[in-house]
Each structure stands twice: as structure tokens, then as C-alpha cells.
PDB file of N, CA and C in Angstrom:
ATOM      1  N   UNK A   1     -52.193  22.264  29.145  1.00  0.00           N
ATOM      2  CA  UNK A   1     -51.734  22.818  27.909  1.00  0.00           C
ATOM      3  C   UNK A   1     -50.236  23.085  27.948  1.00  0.00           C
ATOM      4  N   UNK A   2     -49.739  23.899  28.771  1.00  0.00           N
ATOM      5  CA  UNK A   2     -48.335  23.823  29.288  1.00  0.00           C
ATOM      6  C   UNK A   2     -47.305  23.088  28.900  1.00  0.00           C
ATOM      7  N   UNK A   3     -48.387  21.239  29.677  1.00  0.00           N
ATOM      8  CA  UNK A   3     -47.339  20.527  29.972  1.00  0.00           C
ATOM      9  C   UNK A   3     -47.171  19.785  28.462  1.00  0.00           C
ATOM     10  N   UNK A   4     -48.003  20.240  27.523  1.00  0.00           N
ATOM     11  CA  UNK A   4     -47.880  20.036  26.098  1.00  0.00           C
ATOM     12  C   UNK A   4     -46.753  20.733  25.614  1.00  0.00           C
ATOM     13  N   UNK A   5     -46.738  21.295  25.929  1.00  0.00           N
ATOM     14  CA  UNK A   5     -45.806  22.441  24.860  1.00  0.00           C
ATOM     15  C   UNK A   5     -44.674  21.926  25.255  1.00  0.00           C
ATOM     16  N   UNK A   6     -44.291  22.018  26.717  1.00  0.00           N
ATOM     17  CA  UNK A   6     -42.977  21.393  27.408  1.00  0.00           C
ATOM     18  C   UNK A   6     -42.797  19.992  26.731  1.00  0.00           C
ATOM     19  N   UNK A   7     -43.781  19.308  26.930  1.00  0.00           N
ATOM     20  CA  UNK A   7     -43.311  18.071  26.255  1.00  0.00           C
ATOM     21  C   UNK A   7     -43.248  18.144  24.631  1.00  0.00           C
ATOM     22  N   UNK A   8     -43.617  18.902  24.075  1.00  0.00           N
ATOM     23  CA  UNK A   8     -43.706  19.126  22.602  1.00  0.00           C
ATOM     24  C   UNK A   8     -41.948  19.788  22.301  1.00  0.00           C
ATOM     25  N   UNK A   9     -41.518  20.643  23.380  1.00  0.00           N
ATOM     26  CA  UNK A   9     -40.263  21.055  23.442  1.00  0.00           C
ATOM     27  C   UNK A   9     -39.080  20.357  23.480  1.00  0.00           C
ATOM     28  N   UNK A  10     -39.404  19.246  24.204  1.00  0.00           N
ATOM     29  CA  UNK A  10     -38.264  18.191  24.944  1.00  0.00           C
ATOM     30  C   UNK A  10     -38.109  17.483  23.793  1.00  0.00           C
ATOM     31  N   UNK A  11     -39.611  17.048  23.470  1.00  0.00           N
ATOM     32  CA  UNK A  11     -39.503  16.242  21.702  1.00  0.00           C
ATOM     33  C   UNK A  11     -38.269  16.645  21.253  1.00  0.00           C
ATOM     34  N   UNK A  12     -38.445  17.878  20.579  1.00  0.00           N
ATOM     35  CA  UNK A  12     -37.804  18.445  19.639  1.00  0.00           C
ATOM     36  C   UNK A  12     -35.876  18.534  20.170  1.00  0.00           C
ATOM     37  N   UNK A  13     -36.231  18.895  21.274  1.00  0.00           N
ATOM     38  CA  UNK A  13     -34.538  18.961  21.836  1.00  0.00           C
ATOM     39  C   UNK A  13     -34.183  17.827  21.656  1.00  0.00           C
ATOM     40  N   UNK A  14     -35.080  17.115  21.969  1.00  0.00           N
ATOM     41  CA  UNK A  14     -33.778  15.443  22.003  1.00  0.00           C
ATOM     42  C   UNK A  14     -33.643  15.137  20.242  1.00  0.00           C
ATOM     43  N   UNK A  15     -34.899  15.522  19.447  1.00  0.00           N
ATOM     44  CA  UNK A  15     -34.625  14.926  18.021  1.00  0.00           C
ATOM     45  C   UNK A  15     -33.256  16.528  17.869  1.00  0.00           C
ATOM     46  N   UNK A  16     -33.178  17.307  17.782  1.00  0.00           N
ATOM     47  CA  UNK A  16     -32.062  18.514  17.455  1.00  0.00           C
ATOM     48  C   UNK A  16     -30.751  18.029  18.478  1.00  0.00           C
ATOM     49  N   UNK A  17     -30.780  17.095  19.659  1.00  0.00           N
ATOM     50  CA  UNK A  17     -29.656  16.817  19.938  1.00  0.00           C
ATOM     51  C   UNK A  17     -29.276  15.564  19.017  1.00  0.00           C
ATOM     52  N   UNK A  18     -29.610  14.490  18.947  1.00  0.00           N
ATOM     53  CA  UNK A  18     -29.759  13.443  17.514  1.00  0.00           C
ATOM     54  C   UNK A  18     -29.398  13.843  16.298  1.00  0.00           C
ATOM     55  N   UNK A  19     -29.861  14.782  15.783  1.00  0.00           N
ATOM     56  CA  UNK A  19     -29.377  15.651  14.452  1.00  0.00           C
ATOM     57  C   UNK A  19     -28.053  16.057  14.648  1.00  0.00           C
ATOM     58  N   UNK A  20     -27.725  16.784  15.837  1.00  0.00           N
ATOM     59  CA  UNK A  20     -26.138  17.283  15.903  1.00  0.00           C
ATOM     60  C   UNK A  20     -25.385  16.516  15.943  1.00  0.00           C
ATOM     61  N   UNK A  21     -26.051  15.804  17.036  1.00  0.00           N
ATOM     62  CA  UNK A  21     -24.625  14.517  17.159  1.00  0.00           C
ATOM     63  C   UNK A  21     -24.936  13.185  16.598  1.00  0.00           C
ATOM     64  N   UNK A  22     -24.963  13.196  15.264  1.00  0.00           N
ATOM     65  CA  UNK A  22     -25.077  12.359  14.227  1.00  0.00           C
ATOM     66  C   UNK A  22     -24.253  12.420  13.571  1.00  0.00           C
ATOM     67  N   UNK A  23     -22.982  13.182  13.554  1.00  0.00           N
ATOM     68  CA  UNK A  23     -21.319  13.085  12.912  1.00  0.00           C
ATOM     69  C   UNK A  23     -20.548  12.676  14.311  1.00  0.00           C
ATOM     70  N   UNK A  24     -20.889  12.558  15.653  1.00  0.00           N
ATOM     71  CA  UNK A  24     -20.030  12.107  16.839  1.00  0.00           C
ATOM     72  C   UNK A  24     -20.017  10.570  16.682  1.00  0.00           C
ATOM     73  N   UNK A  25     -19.403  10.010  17.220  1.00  0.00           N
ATOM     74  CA  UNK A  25     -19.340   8.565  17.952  1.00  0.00           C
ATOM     75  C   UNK A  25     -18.370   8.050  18.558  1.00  0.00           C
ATOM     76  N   UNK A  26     -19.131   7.223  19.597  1.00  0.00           N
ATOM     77  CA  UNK A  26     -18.206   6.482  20.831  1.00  0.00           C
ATOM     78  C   UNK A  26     -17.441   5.495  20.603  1.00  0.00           C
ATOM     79  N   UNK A  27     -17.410   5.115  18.938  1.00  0.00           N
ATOM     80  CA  UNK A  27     -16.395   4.005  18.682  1.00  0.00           C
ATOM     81  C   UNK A  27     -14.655   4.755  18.429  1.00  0.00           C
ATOM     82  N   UNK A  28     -14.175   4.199  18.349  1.00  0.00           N
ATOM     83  CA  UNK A  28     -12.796   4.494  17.821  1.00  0.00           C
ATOM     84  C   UNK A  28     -12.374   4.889  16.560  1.00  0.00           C
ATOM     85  N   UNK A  29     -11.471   6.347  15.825  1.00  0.00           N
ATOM     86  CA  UNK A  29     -11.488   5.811  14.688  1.00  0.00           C
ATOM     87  C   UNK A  29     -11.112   4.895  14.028  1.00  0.00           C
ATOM     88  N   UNK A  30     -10.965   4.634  12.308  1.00  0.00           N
ATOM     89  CA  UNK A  30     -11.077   3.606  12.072  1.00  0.00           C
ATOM     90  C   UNK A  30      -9.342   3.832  11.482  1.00  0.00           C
ATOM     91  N   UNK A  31      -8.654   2.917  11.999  1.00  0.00           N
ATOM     92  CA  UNK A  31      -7.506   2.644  11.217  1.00  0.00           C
ATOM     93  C   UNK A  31      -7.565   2.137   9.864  1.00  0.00           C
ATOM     94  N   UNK A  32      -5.947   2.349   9.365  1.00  0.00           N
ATOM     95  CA  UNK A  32      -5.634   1.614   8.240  1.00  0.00           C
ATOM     96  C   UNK A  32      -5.469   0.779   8.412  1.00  0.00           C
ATOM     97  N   UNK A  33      -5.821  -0.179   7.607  1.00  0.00           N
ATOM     98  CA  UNK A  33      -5.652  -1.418   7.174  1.00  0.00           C
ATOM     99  C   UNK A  33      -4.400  -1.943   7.222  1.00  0.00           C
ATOM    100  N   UNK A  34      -3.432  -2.435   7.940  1.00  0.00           N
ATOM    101  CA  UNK A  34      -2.993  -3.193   8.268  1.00  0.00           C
ATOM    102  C   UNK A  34      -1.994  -4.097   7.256  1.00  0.00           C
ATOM    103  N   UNK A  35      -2.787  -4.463   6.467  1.00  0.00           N
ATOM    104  CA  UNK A  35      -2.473  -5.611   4.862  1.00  0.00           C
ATOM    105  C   UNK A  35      -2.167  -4.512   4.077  1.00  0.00           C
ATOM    106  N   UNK A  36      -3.027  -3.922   3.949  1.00  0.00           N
ATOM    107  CA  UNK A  36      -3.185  -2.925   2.972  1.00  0.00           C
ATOM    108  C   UNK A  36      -1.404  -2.259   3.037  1.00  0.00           C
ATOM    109  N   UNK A  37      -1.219  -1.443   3.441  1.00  0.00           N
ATOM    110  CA  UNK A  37      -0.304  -0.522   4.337  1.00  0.00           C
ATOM    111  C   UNK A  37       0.940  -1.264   4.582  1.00  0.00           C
ATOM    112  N   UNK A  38       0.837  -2.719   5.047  1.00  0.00           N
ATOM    113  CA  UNK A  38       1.667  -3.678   4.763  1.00  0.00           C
ATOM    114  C   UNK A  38       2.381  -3.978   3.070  1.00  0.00           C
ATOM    115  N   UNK A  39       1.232  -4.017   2.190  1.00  0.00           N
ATOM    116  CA  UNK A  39       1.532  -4.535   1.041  1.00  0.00           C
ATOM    117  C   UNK A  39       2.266  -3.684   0.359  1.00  0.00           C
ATOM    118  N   UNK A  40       1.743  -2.413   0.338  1.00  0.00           N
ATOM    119  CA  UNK A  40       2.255  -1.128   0.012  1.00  0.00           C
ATOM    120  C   UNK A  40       3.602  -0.465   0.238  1.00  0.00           C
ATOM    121  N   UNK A  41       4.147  -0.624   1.442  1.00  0.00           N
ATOM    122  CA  UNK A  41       5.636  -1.088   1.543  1.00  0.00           C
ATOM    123  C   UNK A  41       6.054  -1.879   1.106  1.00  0.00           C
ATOM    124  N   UNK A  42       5.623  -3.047   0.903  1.00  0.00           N
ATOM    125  CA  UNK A  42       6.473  -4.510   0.275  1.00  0.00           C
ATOM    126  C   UNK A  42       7.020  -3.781  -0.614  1.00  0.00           C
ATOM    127  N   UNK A  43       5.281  -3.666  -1.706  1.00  0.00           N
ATOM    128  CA  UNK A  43       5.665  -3.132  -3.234  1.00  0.00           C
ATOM    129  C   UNK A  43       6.269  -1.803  -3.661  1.00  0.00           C
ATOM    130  N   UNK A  44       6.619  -1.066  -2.710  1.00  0.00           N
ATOM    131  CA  UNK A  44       7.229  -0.040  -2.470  1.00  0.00           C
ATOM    132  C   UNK A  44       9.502  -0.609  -2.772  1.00  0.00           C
ATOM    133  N   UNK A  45       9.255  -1.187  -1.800  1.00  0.00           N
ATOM    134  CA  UNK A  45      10.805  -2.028  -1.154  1.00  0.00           C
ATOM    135  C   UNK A  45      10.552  -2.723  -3.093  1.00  0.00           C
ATOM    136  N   UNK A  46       9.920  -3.498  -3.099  1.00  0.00           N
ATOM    137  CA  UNK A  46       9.955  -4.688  -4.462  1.00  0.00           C
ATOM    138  C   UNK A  46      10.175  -2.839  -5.710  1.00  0.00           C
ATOM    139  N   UNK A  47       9.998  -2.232  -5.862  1.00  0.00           N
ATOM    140  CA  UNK A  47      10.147  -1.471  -6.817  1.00  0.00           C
ATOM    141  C   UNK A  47      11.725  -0.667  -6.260  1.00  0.00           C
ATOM    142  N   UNK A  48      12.173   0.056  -5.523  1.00  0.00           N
ATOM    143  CA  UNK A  48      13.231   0.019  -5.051  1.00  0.00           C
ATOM    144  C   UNK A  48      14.563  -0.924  -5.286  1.00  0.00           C
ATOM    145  N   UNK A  49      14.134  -2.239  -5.165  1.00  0.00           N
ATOM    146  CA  UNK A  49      15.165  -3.251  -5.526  1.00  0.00           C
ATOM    147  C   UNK A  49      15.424  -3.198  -7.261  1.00  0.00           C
ATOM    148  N   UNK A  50      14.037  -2.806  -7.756  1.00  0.00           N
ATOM    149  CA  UNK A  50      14.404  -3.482  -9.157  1.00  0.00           C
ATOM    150  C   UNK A  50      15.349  -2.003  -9.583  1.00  0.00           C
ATOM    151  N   UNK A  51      15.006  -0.639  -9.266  1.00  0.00           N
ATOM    152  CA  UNK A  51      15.639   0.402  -9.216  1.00  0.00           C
ATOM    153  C   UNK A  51      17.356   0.148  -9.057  1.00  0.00           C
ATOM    154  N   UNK A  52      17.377  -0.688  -8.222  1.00  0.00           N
ATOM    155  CA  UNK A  52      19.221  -0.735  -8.073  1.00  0.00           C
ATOM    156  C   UNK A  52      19.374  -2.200  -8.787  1.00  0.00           C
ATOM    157  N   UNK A  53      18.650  -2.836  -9.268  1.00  0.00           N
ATOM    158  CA  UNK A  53      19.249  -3.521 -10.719  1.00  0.00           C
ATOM    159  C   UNK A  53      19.486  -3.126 -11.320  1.00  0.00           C
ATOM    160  N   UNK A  54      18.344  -1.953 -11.722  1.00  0.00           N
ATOM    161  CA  UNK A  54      18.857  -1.907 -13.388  1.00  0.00           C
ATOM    162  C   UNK A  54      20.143  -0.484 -13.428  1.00  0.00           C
ATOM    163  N   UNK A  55      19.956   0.125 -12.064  1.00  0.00           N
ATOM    164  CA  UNK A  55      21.466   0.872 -12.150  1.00  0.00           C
ATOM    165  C   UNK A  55      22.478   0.004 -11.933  1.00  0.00           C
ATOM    166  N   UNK A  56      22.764  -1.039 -11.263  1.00  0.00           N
ATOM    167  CA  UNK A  56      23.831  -2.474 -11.155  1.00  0.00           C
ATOM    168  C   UNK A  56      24.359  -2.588 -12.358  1.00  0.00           C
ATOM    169  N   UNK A  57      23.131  -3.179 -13.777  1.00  0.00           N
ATOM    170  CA  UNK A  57      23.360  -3.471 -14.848  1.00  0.00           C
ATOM    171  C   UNK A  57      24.178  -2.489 -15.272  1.00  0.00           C
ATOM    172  N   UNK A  58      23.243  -1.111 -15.324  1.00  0.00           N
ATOM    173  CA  UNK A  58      24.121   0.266 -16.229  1.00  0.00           C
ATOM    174  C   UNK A  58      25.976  -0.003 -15.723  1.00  0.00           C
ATOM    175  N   UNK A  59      25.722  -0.537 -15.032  1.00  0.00           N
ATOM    176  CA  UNK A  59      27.506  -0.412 -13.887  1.00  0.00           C
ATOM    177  C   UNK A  59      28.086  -1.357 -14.475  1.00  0.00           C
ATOM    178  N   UNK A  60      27.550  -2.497 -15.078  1.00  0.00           N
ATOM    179  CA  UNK A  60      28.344  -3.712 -15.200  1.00  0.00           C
ATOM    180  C   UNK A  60      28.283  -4.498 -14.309  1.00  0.00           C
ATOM    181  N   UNK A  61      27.800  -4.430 -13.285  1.00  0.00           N
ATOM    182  CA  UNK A  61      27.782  -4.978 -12.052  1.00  0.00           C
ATOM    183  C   UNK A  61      26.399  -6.130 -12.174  1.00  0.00           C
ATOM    184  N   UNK A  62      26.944  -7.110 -12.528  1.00  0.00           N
ATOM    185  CA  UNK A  62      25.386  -8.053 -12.870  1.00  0.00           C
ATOM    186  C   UNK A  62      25.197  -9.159 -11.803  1.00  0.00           C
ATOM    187  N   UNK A  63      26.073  -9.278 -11.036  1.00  0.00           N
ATOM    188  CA  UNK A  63      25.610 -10.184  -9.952  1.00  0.00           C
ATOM    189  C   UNK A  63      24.674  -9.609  -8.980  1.00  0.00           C
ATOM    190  N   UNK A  64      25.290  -8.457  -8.663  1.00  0.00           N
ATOM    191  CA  UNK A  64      24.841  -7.484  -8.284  1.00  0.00           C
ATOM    192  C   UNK A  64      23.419  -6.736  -8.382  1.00  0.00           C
ATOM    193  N   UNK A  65      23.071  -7.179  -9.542  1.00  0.00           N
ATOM    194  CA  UNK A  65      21.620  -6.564 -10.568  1.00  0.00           C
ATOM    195  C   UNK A  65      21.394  -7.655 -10.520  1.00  0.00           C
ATOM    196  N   UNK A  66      21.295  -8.950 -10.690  1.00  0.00           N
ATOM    197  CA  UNK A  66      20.554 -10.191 -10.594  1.00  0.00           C
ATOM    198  C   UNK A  66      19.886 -10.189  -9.329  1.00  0.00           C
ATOM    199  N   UNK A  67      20.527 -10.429  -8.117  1.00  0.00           N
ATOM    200  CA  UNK A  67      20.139 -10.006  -6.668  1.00  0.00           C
ATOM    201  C   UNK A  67      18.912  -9.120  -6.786  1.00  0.00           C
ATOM    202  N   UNK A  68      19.156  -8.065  -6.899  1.00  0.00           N
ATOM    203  CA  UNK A  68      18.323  -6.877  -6.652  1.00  0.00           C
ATOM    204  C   UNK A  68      17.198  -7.646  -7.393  1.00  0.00           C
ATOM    205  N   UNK A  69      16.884  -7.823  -8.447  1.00  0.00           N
ATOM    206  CA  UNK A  69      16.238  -8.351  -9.901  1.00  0.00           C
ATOM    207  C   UNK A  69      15.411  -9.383  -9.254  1.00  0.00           C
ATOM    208  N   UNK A  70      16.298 -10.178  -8.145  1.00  0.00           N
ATOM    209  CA  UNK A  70      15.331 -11.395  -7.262  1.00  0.00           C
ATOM    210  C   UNK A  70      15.337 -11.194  -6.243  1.00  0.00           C
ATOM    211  N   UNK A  71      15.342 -10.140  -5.634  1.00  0.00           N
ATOM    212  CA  UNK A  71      14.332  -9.638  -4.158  1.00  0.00           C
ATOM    213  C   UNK A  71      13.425  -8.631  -4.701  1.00  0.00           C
ATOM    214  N   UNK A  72      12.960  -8.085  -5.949  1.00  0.00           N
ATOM    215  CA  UNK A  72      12.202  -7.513  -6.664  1.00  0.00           C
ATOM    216  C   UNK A  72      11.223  -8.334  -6.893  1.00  0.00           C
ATOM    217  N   UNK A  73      11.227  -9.553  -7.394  1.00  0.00           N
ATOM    218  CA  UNK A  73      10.537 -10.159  -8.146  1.00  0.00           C
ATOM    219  C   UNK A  73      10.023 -11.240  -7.280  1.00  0.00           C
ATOM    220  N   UNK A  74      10.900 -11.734  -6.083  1.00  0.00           N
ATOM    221  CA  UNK A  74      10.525 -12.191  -4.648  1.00  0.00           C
ATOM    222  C   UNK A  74       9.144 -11.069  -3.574  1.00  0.00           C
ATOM    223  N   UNK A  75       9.277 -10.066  -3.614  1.00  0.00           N
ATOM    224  CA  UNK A  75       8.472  -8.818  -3.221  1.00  0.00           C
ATOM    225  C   UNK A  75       7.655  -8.636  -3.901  1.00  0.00           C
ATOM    226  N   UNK A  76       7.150  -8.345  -5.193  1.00  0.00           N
ATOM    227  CA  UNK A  76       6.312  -7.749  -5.940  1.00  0.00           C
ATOM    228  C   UNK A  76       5.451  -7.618  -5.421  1.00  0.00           C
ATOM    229  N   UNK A  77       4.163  -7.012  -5.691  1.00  0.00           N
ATOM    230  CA  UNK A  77       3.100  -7.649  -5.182  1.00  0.00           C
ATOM    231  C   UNK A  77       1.983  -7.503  -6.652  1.00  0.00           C
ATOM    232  N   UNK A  78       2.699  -6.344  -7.507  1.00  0.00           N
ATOM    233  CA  UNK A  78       1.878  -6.283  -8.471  1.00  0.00           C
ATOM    234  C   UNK A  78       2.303  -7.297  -9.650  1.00  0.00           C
ATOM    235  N   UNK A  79       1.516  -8.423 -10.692  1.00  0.00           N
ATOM    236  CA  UNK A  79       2.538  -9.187 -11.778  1.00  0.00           C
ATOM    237  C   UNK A  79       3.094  -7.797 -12.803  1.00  0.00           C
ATOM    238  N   UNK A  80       2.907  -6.922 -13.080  1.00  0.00           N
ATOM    239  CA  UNK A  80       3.216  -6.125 -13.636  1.00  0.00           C
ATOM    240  C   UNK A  80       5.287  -6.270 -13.387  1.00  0.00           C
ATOM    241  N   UNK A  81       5.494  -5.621 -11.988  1.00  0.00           N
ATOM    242  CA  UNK A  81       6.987  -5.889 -11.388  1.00  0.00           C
ATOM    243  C   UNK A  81       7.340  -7.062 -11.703  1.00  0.00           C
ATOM    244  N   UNK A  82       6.583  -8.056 -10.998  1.00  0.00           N
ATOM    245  CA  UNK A  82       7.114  -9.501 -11.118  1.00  0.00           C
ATOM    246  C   UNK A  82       8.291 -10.035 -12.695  1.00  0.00           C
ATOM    247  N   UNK A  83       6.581  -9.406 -13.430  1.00  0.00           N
ATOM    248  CA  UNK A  83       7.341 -10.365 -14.512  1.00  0.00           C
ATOM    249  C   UNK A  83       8.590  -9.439 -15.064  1.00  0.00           C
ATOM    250  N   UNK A  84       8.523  -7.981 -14.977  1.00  0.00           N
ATOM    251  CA  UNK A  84       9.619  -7.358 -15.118  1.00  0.00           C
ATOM    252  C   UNK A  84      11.180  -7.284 -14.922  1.00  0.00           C
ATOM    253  N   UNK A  85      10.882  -8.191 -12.964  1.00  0.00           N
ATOM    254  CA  UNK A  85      11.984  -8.413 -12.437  1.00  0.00           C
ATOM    255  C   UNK A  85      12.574  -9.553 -13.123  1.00  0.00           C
ATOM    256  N   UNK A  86      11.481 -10.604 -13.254  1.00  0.00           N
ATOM    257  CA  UNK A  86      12.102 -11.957 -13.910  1.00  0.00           C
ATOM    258  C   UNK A  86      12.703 -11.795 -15.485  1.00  0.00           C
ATOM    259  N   UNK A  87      11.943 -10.597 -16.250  1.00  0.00           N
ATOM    260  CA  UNK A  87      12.657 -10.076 -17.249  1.00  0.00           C
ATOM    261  C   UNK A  87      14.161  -9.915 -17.009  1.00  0.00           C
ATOM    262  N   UNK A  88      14.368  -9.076 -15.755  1.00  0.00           N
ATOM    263  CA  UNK A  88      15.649  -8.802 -15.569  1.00  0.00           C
ATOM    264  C   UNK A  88      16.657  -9.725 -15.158  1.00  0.00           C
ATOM    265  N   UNK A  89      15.805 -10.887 -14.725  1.00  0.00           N
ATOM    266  CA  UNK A  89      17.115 -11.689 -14.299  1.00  0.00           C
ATOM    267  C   UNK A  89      17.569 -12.780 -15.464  1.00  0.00           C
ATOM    268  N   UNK A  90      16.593 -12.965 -16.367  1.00  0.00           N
ATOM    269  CA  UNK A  90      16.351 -13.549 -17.691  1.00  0.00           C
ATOM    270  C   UNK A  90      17.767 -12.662 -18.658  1.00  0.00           C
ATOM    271  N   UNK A  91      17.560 -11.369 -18.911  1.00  0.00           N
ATOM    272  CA  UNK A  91      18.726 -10.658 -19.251  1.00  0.00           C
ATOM    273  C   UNK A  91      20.178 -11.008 -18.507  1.00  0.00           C
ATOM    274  N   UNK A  92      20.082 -10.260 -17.351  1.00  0.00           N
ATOM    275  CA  UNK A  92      21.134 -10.306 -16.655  1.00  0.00           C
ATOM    276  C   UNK A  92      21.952 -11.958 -16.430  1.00  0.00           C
ATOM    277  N   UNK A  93      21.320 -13.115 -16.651  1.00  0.00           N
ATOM    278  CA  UNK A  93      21.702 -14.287 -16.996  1.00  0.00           C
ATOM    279  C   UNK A  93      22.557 -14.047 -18.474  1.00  0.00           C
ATOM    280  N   UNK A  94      21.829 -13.725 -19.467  1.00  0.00           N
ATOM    281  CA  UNK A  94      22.227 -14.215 -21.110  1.00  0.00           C
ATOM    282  C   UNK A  94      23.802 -13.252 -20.738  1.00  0.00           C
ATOM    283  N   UNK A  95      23.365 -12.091 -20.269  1.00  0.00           N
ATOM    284  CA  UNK A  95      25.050 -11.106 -20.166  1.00  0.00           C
ATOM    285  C   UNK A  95      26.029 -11.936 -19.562  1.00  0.00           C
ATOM    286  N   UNK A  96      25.978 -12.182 -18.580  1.00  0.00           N
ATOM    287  CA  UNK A  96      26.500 -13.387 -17.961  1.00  0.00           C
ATOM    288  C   UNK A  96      27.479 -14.473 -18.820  1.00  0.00           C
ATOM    289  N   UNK A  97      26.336 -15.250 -18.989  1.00  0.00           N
ATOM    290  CA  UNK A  97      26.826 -16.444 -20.201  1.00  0.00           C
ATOM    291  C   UNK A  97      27.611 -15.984 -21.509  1.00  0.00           C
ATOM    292  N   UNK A  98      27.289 -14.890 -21.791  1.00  0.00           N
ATOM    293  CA  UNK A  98      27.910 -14.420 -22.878  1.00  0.00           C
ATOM    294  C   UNK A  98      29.406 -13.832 -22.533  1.00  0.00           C
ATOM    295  N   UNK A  99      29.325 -13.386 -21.336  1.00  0.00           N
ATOM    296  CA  UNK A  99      31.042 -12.977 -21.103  1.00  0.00           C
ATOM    297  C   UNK A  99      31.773 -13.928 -20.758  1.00  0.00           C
ATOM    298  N   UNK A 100      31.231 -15.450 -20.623  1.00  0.00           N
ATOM    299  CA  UNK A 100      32.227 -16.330 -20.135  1.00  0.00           C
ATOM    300  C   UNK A 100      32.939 -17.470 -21.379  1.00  0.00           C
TER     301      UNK A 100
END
């Protein structure tokens, strides 16, 4: 009868050690993603560039803002930027042509 209970005990300890350590594990955590985290800077840097175009432009400075305008639009990662940047270099062209 005893050796029931003992073993009826052990049951239970090993399922209550299982239960606890069912938030542990021997793997590693899990990093970020890599791409992800990667891309996110790009489009970080690609929004940054278009930022010092369009202060370039405010300056007069359009070679200057064209550049920026096409490492923006070279970077993007979202078309949202893209086509924005190419907006800008689309502008910053006609200003161009028009002062010469």
C-alpha cells in the first residue's frame, strides 16, 4: 500500500515538475530577424535622405536635393517613399531646366 502512495507521489512530482518548467527551455532565445532589422534601417536611412532633399530644395540647393531624392528612392523599401522620392527628383529636374 505504501509503495502506492510513493509511487502515486512521484507521479504527481514529476507531472508538477512538467507544469513548472513548461515556461523554461534549453534552446536559445529567439533573435531578431536579421532581414527584418536589416530592412528597417535601410528604410529608416531611405527616409532620412529624402529629409535632406527636401531641406536641399527649401535651400536652393537642387543638386544637392536630387542626390538625396536618389539614394531615397534607391533605399526605399516601402513604394509609398519610392514613388515620393522619384516625385522629388521629377520636381527637382523641371527647377533645374527652368533656371537654365
Amino acid at each position: 500500500m505504501q509503495n502506492k502512495h510513493r509511487m502515486a507521489l512521484a507521479v504527481m512530482g514529476l507531472i508538477f515538475i512538467f507544469i513548472v518548467s513548461g515556461g523554461c527551455s534549453l534552446l536559445p532565445p529567439k533573435e531578431s530577424d536579421p532581414v527584418v532589422s536589416g530592412l528597417q534601417e535601410l528604410d529608416a536611412y531611405a527616409w532620412d535622405c529624402f529629409g535632406r532633399g527636401r531641406d536641399y530644395m527649401q535651400e536652393g540647393r537642387y543638386e544637392l536635393a536630387k542626390q538625396q531624392f536618389s539614394f531615397a528612392a534607391a533605399s526605399a523599401v516601402s513604394e509609398t517613399l519610392y514613388e515620393d522620392a522619384v516625385d522629388g527628383i521629377r520636381r527637382v529636374d523641371r527647377i533645374i531646366m527652368e533656371r537654365r
